[in-house]
PDB file of N, CA and C in Angstrom:
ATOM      1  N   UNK A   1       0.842  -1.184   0.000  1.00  0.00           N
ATOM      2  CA  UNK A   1       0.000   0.000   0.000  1.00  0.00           C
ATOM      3  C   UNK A   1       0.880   1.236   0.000  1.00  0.00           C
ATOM      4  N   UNK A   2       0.750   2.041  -0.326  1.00  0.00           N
ATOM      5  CA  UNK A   2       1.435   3.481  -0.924  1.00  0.00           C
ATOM      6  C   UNK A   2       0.803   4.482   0.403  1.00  0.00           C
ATOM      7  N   UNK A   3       0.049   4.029   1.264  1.00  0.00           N
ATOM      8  CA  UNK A   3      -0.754   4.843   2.433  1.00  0.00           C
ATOM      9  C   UNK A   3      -0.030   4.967   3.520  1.00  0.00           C
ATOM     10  N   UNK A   4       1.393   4.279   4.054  1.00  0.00           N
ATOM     11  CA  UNK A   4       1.817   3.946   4.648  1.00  0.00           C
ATOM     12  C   UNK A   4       4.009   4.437   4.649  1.00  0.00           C
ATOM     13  N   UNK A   5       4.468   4.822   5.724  1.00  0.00           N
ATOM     14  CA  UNK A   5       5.390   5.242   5.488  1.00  0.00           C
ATOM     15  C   UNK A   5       6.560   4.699   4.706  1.00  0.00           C
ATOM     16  N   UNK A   6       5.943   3.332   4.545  1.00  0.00           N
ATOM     17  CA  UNK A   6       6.896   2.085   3.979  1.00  0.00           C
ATOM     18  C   UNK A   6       7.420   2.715   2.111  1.00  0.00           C
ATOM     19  N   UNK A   7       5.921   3.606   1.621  1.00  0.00           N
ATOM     20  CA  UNK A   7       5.975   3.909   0.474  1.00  0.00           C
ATOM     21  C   UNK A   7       7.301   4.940  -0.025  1.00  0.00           C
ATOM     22  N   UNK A   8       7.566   5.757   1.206  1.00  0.00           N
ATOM     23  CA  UNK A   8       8.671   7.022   0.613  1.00  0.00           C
ATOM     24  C   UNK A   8       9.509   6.236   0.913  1.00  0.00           C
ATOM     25  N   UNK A   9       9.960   5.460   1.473  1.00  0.00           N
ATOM     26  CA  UNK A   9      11.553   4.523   2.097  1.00  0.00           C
ATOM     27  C   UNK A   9      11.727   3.738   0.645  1.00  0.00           C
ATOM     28  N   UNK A  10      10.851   3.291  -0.075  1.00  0.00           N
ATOM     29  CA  UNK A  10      11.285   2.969  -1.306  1.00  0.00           C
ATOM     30  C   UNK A  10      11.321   3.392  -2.681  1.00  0.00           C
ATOM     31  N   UNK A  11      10.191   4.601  -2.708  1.00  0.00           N
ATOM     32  CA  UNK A  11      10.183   5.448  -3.792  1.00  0.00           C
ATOM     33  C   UNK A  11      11.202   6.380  -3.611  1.00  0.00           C
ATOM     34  N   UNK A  12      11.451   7.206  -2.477  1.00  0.00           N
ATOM     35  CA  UNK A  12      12.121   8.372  -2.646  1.00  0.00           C
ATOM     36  C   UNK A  12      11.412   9.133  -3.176  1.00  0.00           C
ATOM     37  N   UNK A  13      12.372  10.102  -3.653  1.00  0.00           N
ATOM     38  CA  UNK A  13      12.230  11.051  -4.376  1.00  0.00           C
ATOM     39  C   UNK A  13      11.302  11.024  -5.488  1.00  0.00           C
ATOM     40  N   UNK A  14      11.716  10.018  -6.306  1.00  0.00           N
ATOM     41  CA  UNK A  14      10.801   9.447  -7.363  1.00  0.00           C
ATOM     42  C   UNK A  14       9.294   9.422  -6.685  1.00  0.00           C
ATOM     43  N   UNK A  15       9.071   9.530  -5.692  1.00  0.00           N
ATOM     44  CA  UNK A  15       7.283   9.359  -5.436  1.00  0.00           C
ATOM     45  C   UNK A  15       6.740  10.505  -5.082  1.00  0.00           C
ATOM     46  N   UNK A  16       7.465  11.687  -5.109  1.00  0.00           N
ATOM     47  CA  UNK A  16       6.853  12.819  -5.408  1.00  0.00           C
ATOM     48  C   UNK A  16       5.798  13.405  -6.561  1.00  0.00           C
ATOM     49  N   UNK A  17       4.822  13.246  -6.239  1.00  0.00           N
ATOM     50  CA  UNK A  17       3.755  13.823  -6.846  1.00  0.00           C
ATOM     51  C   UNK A  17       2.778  12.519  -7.112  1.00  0.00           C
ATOM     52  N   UNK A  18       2.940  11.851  -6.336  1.00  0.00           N
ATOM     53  CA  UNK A  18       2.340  10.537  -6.629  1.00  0.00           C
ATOM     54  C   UNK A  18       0.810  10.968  -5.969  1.00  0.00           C
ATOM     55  N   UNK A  19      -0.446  10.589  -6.655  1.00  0.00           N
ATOM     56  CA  UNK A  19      -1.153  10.744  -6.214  1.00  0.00           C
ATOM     57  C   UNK A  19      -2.190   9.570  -6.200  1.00  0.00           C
ATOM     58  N   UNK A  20      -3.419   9.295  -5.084  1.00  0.00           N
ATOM     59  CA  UNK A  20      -3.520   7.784  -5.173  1.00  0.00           C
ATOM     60  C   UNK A  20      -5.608   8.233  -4.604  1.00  0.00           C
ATOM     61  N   UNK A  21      -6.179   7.723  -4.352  1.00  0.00           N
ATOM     62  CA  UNK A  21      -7.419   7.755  -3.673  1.00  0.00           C
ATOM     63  C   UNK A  21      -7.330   6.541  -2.513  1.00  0.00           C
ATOM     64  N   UNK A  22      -8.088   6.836  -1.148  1.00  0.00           N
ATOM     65  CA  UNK A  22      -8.044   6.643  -0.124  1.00  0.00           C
ATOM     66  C   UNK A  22      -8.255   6.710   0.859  1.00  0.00           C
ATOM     67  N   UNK A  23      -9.475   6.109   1.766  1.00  0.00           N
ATOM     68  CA  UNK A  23     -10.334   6.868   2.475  1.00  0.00           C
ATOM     69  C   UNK A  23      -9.588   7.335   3.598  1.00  0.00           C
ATOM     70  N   UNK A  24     -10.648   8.381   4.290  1.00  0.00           N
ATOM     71  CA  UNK A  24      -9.964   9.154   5.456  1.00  0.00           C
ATOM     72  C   UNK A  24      -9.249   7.899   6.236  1.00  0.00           C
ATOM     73  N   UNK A  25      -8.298   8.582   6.987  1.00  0.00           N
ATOM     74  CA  UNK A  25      -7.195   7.200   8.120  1.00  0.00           C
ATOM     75  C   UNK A  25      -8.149   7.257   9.480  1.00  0.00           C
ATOM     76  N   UNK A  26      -9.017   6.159   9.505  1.00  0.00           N
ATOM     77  CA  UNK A  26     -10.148   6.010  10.587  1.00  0.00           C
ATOM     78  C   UNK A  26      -8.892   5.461  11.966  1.00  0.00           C
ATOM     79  N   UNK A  27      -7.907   5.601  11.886  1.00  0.00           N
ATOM     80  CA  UNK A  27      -7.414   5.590  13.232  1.00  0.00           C
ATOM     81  C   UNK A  27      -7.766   6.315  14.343  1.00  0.00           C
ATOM     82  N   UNK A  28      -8.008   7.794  14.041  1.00  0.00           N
ATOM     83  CA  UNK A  28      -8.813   8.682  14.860  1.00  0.00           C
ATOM     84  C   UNK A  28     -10.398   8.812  15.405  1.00  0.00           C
ATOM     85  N   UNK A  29     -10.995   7.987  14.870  1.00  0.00           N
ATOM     86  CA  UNK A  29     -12.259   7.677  14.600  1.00  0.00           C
ATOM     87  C   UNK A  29     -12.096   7.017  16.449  1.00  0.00           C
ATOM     88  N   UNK A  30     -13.863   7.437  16.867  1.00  0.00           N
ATOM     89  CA  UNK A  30     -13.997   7.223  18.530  1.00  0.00           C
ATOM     90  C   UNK A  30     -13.545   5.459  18.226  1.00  0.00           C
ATOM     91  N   UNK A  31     -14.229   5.252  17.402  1.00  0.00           N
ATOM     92  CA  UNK A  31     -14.968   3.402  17.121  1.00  0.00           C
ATOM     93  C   UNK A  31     -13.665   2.992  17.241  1.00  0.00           C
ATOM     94  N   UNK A  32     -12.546   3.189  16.425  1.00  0.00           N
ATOM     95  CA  UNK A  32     -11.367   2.350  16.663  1.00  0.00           C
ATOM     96  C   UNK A  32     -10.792   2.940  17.906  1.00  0.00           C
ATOM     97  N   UNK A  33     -10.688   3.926  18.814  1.00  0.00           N
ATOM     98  CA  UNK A  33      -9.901   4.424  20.405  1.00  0.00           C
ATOM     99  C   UNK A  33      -9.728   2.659  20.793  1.00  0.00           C
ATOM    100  N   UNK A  34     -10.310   1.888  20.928  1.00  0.00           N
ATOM    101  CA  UNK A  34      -9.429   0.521  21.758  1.00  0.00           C
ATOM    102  C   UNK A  34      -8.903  -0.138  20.754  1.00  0.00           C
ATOM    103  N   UNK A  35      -9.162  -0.146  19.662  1.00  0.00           N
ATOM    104  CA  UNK A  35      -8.433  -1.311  18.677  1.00  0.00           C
ATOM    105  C   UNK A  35      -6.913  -0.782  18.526  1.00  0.00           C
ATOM    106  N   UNK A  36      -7.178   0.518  18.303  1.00  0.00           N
ATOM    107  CA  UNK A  36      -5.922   1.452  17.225  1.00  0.00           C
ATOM    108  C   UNK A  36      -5.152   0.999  18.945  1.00  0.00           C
ATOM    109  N   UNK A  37      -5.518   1.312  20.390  1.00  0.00           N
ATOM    110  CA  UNK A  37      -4.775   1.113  21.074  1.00  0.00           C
ATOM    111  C   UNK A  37      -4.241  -0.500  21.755  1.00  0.00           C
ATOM    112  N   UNK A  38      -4.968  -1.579  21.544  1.00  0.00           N
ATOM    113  CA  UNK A  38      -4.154  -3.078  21.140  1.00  0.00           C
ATOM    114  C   UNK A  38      -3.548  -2.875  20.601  1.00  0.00           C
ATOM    115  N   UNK A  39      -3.419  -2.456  19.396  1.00  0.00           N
ATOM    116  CA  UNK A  39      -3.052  -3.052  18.445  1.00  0.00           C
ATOM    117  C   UNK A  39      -0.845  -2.563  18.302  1.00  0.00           C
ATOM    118  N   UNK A  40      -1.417  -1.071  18.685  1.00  0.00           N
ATOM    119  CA  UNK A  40      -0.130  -0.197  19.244  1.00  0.00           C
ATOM    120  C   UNK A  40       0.886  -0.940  20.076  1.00  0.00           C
ATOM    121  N   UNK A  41      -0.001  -1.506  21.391  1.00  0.00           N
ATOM    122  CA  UNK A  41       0.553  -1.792  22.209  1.00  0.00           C
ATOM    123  C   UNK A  41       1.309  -3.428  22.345  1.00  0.00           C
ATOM    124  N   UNK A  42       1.127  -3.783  20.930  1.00  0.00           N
ATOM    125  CA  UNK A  42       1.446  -4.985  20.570  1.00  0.00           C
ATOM    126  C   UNK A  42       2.823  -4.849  19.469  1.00  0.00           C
ATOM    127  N   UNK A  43       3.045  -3.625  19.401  1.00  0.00           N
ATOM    128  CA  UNK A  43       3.874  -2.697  18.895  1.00  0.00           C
ATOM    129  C   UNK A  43       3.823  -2.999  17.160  1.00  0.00           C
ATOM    130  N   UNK A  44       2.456  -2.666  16.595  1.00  0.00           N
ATOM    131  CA  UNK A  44       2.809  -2.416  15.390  1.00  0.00           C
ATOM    132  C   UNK A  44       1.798  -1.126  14.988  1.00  0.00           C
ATOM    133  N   UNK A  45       1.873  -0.410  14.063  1.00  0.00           N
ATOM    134  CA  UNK A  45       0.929   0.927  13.811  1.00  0.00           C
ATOM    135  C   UNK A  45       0.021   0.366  13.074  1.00  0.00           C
ATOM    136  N   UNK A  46      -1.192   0.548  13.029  1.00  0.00           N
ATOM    137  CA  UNK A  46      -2.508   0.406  12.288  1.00  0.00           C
ATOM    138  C   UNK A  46      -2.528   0.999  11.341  1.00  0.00           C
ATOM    139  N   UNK A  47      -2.310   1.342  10.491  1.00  0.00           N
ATOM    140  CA  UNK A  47      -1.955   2.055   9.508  1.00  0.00           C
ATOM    141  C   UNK A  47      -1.948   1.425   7.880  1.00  0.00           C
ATOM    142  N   UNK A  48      -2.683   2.386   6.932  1.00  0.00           N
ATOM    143  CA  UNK A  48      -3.164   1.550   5.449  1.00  0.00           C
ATOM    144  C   UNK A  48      -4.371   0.806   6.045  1.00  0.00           C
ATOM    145  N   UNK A  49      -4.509  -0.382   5.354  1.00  0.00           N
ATOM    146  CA  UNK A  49      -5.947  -0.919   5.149  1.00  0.00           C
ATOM    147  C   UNK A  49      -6.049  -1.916   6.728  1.00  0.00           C
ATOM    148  N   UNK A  50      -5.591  -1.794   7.571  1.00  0.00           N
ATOM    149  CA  UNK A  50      -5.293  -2.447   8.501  1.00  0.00           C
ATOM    150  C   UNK A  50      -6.415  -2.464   9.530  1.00  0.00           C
ATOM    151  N   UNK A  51      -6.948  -1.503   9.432  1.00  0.00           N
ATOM    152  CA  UNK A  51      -8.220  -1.434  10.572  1.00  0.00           C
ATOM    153  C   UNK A  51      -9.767  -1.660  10.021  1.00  0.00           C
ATOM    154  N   UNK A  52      -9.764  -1.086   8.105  1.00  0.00           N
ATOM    155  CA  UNK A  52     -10.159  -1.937   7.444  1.00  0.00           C
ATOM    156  C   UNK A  52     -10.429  -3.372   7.117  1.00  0.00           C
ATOM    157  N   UNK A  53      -9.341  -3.897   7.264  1.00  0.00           N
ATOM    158  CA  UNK A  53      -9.138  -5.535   7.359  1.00  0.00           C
ATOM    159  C   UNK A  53      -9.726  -5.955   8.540  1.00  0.00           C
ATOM    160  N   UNK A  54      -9.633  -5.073  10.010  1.00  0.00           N
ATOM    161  CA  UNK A  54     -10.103  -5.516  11.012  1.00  0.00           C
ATOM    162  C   UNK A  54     -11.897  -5.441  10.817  1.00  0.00           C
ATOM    163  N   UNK A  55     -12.299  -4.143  10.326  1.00  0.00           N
ATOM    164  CA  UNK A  55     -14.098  -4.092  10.442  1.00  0.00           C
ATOM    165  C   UNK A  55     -14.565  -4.944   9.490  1.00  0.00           C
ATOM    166  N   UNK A  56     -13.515  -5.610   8.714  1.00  0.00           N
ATOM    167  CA  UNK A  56     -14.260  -6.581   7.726  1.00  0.00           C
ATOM    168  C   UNK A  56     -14.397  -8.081   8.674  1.00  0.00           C
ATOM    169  N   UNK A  57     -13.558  -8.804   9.248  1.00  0.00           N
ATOM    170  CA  UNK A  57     -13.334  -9.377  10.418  1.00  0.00           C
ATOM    171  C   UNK A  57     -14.149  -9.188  11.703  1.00  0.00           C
ATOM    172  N   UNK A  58     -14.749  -8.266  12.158  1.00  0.00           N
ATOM    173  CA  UNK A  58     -15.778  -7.704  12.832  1.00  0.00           C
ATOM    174  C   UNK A  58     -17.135  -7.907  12.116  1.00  0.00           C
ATOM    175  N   UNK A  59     -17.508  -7.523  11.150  1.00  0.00           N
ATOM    176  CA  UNK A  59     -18.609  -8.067  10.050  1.00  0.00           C
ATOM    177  C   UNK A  59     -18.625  -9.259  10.085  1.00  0.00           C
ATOM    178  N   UNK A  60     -17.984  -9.923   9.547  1.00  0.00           N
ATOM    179  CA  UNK A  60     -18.129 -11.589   9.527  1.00  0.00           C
ATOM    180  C   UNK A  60     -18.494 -12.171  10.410  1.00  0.00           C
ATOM    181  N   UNK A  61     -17.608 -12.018  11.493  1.00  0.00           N
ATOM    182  CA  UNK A  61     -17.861 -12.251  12.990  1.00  0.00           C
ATOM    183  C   UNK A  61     -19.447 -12.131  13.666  1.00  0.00           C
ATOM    184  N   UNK A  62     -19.724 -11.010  13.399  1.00  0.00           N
ATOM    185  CA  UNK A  62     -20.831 -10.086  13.596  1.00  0.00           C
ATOM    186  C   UNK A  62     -22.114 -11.507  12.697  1.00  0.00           C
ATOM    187  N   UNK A  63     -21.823 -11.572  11.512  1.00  0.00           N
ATOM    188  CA  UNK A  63     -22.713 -12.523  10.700  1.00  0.00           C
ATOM    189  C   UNK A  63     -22.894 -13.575  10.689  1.00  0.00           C
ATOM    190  N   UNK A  64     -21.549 -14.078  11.373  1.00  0.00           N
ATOM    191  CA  UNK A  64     -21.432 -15.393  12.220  1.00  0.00           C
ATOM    192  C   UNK A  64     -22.357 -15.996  13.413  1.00  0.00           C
ATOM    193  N   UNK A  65     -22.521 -14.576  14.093  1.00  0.00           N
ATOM    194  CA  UNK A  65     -23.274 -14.649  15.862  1.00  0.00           C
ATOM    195  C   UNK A  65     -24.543 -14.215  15.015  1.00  0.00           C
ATOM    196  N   UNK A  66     -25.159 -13.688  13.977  1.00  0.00           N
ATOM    197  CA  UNK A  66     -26.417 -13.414  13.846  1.00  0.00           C
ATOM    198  C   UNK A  66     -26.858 -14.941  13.135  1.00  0.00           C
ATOM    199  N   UNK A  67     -26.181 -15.795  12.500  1.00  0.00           N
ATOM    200  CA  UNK A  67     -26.591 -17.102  11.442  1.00  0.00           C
ATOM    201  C   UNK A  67     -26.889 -18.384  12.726  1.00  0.00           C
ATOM    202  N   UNK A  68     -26.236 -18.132  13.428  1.00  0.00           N
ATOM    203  CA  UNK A  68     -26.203 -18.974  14.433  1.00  0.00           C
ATOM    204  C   UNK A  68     -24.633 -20.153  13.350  1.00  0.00           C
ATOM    205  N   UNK A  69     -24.242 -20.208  12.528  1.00  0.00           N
ATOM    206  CA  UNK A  69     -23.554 -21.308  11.836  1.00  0.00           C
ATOM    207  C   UNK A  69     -22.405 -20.561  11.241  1.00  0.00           C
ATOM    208  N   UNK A  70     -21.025 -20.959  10.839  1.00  0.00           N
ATOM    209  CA  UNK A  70     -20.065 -20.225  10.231  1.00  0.00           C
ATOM    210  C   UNK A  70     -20.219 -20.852   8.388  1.00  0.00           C
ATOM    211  N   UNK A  71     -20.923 -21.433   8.139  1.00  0.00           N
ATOM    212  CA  UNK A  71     -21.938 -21.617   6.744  1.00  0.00           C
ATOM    213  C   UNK A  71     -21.905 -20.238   6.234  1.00  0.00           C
ATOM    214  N   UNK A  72     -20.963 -19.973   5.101  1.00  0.00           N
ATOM    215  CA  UNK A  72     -20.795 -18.589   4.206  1.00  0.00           C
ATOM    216  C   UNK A  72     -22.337 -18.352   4.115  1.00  0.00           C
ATOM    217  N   UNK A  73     -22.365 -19.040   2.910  1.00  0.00           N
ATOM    218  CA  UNK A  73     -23.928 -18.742   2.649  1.00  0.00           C
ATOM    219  C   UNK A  73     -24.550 -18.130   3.360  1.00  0.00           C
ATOM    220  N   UNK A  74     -24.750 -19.069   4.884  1.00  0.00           N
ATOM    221  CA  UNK A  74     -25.742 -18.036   5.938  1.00  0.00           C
ATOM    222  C   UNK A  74     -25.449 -17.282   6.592  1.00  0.00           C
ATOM    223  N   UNK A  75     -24.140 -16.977   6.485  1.00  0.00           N
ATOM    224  CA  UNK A  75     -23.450 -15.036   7.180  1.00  0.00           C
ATOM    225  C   UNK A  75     -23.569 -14.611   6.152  1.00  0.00           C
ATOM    226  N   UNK A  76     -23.075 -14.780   4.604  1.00  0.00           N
ATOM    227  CA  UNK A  76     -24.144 -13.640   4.036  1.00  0.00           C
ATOM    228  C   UNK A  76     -25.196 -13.255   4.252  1.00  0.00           C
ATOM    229  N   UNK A  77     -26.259 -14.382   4.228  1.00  0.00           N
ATOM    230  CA  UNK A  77     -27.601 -14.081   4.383  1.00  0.00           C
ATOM    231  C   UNK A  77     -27.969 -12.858   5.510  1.00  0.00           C
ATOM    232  N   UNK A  78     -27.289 -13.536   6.353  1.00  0.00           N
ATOM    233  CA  UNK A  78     -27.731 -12.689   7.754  1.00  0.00           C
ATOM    234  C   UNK A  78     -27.022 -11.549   7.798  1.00  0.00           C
ATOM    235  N   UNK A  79     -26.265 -11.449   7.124  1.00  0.00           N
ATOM    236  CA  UNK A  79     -25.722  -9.565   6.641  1.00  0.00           C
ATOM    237  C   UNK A  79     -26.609  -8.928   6.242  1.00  0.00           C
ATOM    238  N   UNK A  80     -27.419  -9.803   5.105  1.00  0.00           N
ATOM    239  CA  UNK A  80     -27.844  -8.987   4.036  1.00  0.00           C
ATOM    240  C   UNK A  80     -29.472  -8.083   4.908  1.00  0.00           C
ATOM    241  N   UNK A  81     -29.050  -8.172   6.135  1.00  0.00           N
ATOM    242  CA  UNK A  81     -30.864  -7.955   6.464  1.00  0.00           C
ATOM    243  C   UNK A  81     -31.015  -6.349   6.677  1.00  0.00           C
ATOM    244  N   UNK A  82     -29.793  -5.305   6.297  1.00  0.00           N
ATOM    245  CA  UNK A  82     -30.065  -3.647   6.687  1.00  0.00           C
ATOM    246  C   UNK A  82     -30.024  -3.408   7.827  1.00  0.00           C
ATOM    247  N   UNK A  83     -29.480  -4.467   8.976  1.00  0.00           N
ATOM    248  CA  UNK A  83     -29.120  -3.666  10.639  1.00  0.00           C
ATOM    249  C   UNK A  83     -27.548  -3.799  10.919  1.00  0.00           C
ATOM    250  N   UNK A  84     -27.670  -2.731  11.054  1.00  0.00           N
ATOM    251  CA  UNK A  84     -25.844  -1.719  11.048  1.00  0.00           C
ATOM    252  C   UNK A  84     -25.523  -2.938  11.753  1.00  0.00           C
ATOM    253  N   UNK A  85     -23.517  -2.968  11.714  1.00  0.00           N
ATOM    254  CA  UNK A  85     -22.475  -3.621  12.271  1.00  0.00           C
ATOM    255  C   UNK A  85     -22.049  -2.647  12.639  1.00  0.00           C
ATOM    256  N   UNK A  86     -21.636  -2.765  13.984  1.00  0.00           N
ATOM    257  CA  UNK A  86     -20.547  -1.502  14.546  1.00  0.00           C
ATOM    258  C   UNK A  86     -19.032  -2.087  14.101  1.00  0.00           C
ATOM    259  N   UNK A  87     -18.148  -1.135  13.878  1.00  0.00           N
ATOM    260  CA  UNK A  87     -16.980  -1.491  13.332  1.00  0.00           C
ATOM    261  C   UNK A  87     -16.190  -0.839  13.534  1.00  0.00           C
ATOM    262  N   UNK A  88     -14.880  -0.596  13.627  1.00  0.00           N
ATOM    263  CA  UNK A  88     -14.309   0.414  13.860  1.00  0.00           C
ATOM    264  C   UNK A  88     -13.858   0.797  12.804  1.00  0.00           C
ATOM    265  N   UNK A  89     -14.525   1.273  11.536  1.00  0.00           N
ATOM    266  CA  UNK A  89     -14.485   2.205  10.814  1.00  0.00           C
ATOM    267  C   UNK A  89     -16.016   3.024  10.998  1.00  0.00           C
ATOM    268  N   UNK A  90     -16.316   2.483  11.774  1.00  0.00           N
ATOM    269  CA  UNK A  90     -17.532   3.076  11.779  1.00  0.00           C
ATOM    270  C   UNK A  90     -19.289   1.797  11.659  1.00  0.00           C
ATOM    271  N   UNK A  91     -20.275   2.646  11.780  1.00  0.00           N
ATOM    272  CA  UNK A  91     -21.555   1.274  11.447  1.00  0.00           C
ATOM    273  C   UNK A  91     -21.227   0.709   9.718  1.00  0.00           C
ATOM    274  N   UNK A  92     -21.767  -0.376   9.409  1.00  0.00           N
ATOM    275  CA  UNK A  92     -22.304  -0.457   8.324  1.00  0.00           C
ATOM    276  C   UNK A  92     -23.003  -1.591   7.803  1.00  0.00           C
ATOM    277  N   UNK A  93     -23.711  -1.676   6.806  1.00  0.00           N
ATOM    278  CA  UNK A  93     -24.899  -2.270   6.624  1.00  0.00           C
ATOM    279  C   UNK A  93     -24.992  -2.746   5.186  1.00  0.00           C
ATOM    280  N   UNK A  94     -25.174  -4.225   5.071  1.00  0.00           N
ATOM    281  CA  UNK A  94     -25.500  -4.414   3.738  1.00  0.00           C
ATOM    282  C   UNK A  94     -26.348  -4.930   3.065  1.00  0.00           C
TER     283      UNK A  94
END
């Protein structure tokens, strides 16, 4: 990921003017305050798609305890019903 400080340590100079799309860095966000701080304290930065990766993991999870079964099929299903997941990017609903 290019979101992350890892990107100038190998572009340099050359990655000046690089421009990319990318949602706001929900590290600051109330919803992640305990994750962003595990996760720290386990000593790595949350940072790029990382907390992303986590509310997707939270969803599933989340669709898991609503199906009663870890059966894809029926955590989709039970996603699909329009009542928010809290996440730490925030709710969302599909």
């Amino acid at each position: 990921s290019i979101a992350s400080p890892e990107f100038w340590q190998v572009a340099g100079p050359a990655g000046e003017g690089t421009m990319f799309v990318f949602p706001s860095d929900p590290q600051a966000k109330p919803e992640a305050k305990d994750a962003v701080a595990k996760i720290k304290a386990g000593g790595f930065t949350p940072e790029g798609f990382t907390l992303f990766s986590y509310a997707v993991v939270q969803a599933v999870a989340e669709g898991v305890k609503r199906a009663g079964s870890d059966d894809p099929a029926k955590v989709a299903e039970a996603l699909k019903n329009g009542q928010p997941i809290s996440t730490v990017v925030g709710d969302v609903i599909f």
